[in-house]
N, C-alpha and C. Protein backbone atom coordinates (compact mmCIF):
# COMPACT_ATOMS: atom_id res chain seq x y z
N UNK A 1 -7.96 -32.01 -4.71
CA UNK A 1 -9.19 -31.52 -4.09
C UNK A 1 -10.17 -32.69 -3.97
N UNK A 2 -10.61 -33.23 -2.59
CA UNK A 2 -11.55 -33.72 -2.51
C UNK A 2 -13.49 -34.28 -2.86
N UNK A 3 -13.42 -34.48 -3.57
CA UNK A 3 -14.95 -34.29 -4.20
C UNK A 3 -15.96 -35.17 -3.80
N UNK A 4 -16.92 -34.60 -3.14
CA UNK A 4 -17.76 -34.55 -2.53
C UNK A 4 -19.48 -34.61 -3.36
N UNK A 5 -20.44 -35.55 -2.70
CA UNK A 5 -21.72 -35.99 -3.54
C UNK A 5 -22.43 -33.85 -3.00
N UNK A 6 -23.04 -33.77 -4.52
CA UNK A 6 -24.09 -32.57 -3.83
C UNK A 6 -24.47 -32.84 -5.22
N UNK A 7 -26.19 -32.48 -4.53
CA UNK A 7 -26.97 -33.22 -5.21
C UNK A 7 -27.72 -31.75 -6.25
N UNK A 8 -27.54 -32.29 -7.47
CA UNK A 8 -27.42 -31.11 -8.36
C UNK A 8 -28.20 -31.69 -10.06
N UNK A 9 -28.51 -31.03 -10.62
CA UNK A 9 -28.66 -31.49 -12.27
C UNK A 9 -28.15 -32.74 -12.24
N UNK A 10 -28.63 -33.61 -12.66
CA UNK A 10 -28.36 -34.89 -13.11
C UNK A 10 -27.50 -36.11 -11.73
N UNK A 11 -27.53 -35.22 -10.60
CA UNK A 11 -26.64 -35.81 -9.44
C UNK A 11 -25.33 -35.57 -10.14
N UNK A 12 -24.74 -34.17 -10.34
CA UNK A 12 -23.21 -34.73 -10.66
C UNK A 12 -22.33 -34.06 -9.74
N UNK A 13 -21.07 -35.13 -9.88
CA UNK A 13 -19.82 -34.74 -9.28
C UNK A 13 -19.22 -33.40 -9.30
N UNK A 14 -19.40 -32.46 -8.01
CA UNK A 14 -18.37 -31.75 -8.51
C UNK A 14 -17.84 -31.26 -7.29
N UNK A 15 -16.61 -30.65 -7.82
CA UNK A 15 -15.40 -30.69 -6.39
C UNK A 15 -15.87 -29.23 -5.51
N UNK A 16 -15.90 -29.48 -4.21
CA UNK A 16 -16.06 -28.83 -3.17
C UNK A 16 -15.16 -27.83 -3.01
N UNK A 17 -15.38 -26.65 -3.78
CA UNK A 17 -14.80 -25.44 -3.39
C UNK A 17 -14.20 -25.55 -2.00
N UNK A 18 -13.15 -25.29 -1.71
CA UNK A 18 -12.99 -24.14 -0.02
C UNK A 18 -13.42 -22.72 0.06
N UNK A 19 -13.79 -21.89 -1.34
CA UNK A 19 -14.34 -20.97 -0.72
C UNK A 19 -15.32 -20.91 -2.06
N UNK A 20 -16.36 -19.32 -1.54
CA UNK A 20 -17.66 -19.78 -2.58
C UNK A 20 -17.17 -19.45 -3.69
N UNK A 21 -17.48 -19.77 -5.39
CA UNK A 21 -17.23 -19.34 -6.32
C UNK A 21 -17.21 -17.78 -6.39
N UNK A 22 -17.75 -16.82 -6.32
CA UNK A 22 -17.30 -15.64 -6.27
C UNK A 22 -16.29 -14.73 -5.77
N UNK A 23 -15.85 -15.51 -4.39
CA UNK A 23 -14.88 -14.93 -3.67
C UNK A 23 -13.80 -14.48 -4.35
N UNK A 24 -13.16 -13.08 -4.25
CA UNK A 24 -11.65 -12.97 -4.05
C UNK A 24 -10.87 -13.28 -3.72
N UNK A 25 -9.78 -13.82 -4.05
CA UNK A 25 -8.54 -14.00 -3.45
C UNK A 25 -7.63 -12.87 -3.31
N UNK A 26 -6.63 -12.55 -2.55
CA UNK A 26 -5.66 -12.02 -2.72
C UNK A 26 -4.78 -11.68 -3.89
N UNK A 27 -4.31 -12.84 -4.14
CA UNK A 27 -3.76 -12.81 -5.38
C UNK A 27 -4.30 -12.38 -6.74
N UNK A 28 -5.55 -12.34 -6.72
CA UNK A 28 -6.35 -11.41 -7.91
C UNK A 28 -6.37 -9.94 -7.69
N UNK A 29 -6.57 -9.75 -6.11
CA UNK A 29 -6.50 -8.21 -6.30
C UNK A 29 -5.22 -7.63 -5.96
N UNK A 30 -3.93 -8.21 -6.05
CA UNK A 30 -2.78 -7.67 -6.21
C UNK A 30 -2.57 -7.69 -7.56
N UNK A 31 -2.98 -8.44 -8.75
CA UNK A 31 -2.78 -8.50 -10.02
C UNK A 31 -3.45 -7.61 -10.32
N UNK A 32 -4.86 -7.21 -9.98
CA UNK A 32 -5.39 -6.30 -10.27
C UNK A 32 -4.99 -4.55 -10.10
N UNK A 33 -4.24 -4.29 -8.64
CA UNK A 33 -4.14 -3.50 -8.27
C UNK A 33 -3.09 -3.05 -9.09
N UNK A 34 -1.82 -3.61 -9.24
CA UNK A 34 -0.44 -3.64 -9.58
C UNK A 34 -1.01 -2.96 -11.36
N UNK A 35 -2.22 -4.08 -11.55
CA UNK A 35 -2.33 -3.41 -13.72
C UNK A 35 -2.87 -2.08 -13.48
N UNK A 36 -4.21 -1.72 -12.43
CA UNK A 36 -4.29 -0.82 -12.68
C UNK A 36 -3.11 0.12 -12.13
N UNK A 37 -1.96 0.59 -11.52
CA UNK A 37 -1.03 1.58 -10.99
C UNK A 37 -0.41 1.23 -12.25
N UNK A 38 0.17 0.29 -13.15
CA UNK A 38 0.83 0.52 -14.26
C UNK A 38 -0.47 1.47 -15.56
N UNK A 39 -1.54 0.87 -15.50
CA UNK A 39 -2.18 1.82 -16.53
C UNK A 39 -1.82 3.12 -16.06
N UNK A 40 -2.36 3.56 -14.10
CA UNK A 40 -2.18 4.95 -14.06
C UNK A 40 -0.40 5.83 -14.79
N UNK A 41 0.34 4.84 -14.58
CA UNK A 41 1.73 5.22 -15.05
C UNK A 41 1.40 5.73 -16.32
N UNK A 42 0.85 4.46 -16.99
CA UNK A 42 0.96 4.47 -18.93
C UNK A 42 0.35 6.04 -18.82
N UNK A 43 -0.84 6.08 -18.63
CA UNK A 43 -1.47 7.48 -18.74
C UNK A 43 -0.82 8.78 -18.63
N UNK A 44 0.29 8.68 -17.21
CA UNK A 44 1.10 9.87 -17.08
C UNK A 44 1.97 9.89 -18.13
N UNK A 45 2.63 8.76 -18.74
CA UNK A 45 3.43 9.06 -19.42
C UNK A 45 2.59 9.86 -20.57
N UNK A 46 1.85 9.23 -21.09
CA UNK A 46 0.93 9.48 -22.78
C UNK A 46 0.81 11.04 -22.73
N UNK A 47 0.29 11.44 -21.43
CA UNK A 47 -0.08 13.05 -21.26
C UNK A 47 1.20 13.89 -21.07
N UNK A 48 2.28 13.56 -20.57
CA UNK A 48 3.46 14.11 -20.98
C UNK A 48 3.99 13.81 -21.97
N UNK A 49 3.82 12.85 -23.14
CA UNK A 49 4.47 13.20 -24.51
C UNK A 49 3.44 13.99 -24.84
N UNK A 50 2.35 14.20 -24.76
CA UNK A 50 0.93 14.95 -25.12
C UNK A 50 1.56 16.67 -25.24
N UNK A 51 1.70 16.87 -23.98
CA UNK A 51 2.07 18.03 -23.86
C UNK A 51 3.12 18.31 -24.16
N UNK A 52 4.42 17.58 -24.25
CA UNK A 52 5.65 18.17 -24.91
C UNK A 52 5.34 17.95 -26.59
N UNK A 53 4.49 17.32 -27.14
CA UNK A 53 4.35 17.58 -28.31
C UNK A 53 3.49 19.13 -28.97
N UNK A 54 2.78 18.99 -27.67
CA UNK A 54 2.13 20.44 -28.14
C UNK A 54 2.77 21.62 -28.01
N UNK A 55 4.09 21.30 -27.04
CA UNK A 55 5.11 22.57 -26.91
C UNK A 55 5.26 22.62 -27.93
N UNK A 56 6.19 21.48 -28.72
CA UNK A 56 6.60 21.67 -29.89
C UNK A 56 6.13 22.59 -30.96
N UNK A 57 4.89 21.97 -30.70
CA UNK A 57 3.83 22.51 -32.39
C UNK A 57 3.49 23.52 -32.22
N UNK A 58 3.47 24.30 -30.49
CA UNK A 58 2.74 25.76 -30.71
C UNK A 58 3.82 26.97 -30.53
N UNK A 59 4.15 26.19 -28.79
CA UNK A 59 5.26 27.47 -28.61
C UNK A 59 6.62 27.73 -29.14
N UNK A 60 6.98 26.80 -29.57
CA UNK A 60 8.58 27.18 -30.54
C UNK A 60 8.09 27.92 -31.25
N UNK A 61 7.08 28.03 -32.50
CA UNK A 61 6.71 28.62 -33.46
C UNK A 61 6.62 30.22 -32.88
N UNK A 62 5.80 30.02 -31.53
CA UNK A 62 5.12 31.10 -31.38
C UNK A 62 6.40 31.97 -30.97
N UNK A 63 7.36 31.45 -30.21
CA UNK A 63 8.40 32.34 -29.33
C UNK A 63 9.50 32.58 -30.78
N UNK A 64 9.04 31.79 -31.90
CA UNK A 64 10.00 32.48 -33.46
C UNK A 64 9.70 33.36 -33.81
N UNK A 65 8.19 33.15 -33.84
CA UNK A 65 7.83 34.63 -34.39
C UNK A 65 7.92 36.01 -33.54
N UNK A 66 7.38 35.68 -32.40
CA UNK A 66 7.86 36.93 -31.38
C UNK A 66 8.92 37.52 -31.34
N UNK A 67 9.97 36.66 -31.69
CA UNK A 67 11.47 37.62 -31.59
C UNK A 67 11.78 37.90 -32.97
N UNK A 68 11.61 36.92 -33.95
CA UNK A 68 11.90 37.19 -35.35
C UNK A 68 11.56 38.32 -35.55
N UNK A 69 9.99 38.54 -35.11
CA UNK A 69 9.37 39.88 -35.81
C UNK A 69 9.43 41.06 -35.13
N UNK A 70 9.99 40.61 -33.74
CA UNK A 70 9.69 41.83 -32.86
C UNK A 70 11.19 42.90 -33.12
N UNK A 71 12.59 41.85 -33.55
CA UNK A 71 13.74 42.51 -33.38
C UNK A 71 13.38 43.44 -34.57
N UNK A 72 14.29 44.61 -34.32
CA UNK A 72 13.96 45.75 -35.37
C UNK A 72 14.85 45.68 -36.67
């Protein structure tokens, strides 16, 4: 990268961006995009062990007792 005089604090050297410091690139918001669609994944998964754990803990119990107690 070419570096170029701009006249700044103390006159110092510094290299001439091609684009302004804030800008986006591409390549940040595909890194970006790509983490967030894997968080949205992580999430689906977490809420489906979520809920098959709560099958576990409520309705097995509940569908034992219903027939356990209901048969005569």
């Amino acid at each position: 990268m070419e570096r170029k005089w701009r006249p700044g604090w103390a006159g110092a050297w510094l290299p001439q961006l091609d684009k302004p410091p804030g800008a986006l690139d591409s390549q940040m918001i595909d890194n970006w995009s790509s983490s967030l669609n894997r968080e949205k994944e992580h999430r689906k998964l977490e809420m489906m062990m979520i809920s098959r754990t709560l099958c576990k803990v409520f309705y097995r119990p509940l569908l034992f007792y219903y027939f356990y107690f209901s048969s005569p």
